[in-house]
C-alpha atoms as a PDB file:
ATOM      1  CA  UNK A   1     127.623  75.327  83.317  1.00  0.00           C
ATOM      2  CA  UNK A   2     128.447  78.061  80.699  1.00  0.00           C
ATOM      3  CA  UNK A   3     125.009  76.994  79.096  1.00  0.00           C
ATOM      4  CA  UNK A   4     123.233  78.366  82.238  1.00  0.00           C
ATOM      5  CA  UNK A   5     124.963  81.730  82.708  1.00  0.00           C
ATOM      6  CA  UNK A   6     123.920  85.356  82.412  1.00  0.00           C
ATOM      7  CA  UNK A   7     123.229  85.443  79.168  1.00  0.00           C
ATOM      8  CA  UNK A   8     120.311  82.478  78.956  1.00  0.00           C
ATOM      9  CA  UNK A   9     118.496  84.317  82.063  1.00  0.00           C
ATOM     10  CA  UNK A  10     117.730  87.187  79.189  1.00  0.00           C
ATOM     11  CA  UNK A  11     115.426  85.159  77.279  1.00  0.00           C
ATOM     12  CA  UNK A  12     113.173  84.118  80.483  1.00  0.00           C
ATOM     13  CA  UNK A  13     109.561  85.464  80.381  1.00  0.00           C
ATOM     14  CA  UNK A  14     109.189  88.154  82.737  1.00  0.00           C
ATOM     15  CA  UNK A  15     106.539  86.632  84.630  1.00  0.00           C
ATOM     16  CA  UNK A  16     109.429  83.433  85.592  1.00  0.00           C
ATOM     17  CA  UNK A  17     111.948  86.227  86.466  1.00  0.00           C
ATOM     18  CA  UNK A  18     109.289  87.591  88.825  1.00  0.00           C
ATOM     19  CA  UNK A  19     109.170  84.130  90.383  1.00  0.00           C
ATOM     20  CA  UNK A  20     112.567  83.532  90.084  1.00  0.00           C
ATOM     21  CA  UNK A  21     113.441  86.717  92.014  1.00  0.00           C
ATOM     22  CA  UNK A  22     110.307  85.484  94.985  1.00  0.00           C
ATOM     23  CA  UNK A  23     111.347  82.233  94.864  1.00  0.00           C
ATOM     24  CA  UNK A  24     114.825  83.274  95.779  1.00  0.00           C
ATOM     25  CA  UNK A  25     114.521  85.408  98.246  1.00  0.00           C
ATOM     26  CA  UNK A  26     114.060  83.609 101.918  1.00  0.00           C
ATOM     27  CA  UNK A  27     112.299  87.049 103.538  1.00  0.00           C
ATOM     28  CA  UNK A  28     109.780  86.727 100.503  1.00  0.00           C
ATOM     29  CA  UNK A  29     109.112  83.288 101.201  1.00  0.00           C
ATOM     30  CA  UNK A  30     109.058  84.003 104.969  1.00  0.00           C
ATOM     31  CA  UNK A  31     106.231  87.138 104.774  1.00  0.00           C
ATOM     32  CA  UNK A  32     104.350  85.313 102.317  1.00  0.00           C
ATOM     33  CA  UNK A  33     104.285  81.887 104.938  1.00  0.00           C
ATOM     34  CA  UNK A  34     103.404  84.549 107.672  1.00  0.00           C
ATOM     35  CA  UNK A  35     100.561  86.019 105.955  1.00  0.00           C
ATOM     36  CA  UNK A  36      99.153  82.432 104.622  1.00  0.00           C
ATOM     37  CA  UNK A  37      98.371  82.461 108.404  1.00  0.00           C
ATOM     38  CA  UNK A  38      97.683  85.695 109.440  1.00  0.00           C
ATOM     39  CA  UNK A  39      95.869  87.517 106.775  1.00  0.00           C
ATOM     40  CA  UNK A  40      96.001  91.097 106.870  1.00  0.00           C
ATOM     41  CA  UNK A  41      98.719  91.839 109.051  1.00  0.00           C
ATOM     42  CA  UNK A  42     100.868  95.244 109.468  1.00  0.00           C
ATOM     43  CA  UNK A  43     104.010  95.505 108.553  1.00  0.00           C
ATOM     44  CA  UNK A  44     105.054  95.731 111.689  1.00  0.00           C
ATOM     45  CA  UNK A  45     103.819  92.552 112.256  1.00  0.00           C
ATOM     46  CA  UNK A  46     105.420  90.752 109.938  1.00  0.00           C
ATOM     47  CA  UNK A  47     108.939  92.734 111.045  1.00  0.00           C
ATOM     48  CA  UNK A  48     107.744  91.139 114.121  1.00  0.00           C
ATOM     49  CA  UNK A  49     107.134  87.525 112.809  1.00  0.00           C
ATOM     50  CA  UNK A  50     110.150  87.315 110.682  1.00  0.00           C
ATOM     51  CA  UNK A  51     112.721  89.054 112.514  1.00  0.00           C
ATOM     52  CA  UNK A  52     114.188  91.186 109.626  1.00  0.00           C
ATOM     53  CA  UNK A  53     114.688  94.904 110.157  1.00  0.00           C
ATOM     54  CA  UNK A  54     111.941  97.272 109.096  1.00  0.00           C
ATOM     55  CA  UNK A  55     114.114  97.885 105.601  1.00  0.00           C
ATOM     56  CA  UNK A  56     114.264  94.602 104.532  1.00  0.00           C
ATOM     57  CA  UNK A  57     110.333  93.496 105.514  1.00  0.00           C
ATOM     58  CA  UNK A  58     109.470  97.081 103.080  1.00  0.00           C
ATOM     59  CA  UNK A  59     111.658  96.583 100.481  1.00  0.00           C
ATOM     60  CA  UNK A  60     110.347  92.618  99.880  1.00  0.00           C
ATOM     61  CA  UNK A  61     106.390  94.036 100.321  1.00  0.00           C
ATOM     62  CA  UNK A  62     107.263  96.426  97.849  1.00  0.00           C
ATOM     63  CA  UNK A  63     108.394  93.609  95.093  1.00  0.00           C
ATOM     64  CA  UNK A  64     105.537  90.999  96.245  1.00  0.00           C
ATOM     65  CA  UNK A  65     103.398  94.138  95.782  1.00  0.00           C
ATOM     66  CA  UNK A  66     104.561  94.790  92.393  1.00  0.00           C
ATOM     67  CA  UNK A  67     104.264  91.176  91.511  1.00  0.00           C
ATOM     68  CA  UNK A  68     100.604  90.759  92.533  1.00  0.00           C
ATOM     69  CA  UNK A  69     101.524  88.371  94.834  1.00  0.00           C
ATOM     70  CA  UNK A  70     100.608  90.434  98.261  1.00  0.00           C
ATOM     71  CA  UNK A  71      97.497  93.056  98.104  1.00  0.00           C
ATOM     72  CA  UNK A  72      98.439  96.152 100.538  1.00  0.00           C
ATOM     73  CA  UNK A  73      95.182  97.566 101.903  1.00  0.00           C
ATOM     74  CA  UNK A  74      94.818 100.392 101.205  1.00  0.00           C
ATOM     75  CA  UNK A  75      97.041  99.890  98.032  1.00  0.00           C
ATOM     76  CA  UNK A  76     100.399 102.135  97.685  1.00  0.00           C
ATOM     77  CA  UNK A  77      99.712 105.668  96.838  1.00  0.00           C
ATOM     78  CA  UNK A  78      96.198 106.059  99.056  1.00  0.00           C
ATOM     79  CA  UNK A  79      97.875 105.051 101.934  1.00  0.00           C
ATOM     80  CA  UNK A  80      98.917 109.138 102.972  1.00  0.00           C
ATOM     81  CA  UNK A  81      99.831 108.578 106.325  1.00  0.00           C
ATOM     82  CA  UNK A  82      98.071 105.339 107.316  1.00  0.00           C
ATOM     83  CA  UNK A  83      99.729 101.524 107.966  1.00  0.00           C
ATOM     84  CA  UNK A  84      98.900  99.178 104.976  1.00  0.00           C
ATOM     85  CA  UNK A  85      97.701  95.598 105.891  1.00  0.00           C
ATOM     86  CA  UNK A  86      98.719  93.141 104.012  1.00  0.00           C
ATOM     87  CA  UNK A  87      97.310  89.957 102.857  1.00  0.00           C
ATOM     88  CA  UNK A  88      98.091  87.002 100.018  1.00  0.00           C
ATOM     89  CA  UNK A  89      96.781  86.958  96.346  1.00  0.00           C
ATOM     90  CA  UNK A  90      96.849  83.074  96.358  1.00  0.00           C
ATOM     91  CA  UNK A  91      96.081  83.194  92.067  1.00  0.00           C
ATOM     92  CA  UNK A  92      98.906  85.649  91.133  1.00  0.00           C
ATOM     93  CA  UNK A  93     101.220  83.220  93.366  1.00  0.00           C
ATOM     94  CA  UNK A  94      99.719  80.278  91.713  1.00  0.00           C
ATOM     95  CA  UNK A  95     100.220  81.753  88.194  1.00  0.00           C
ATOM     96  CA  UNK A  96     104.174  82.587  89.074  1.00  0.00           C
ATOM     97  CA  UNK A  97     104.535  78.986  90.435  1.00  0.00           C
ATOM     98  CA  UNK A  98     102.705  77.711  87.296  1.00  0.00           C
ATOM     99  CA  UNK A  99     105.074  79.922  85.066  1.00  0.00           C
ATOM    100  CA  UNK A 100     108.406  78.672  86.698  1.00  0.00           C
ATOM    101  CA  UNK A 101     107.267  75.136  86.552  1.00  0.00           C
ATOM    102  CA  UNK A 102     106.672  75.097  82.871  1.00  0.00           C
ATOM    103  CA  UNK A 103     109.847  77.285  82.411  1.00  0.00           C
ATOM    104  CA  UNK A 104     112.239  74.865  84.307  1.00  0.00           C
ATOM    105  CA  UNK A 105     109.905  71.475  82.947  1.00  0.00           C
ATOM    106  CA  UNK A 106     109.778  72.719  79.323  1.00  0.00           C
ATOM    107  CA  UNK A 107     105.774  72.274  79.687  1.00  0.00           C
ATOM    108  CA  UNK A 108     103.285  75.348  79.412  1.00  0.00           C
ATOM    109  CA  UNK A 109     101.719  77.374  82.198  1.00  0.00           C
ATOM    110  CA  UNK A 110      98.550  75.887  82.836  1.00  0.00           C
ATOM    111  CA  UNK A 111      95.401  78.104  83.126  1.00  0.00           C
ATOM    112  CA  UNK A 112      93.191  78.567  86.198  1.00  0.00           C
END
């Protein structure tokens, strides 16, 4: 498997690292499940569903933030105080998937 180590995941497009990185992470996969089902939930909430500590549940809403993938409302930075809710950007997920799938397929991403 030397063909697959470090030094091939360098020439990945960042949008299939992005998925890569979601894709790998169970608590990603778990909060995004969670709010499939119950849009615009609180952090708290999805602390709740999923178990994890506070930490974790944070520190995976902040990449599926930065990824599109999640919408905080209001968005990071106008928050000042107040609980975000948090709900799913179905097309930036789709796009990821699309990415990885034509990354690991040797196809293209196709376009919605």
């Amino acid at each position: 498997m030397s063909g697959l180590s470090e030094p091939a995941r360098r020439h990945r497009p960042d949008d299939v690292e992005v998925a890569v990185q979601i894709l790998s992470s169970r608590l990603s996969n778990e909060i995004v499940r969670f709010l499939k089902d119950h849009p615009t939930s609180s952090s708290q909430e999805i602390v709740e569903a999923t178990g994890s500590t506070r930490n974790a549940v944070a520190g995976q809403l902040k990449v599926l933030e930065d990824a599109g993938v999640v919408h905080g409302i209001p968005e990071r930075g106008h928050r000042r105080g107040h609980s975000a809710r948090y709900r799913v950007n179905h097309q930036a997920l789709q796009v990821l998937l699309d990415a990885w799938l034509a990354y690991v397929t040797g196809g293209s991403p196709t376009t919605t």
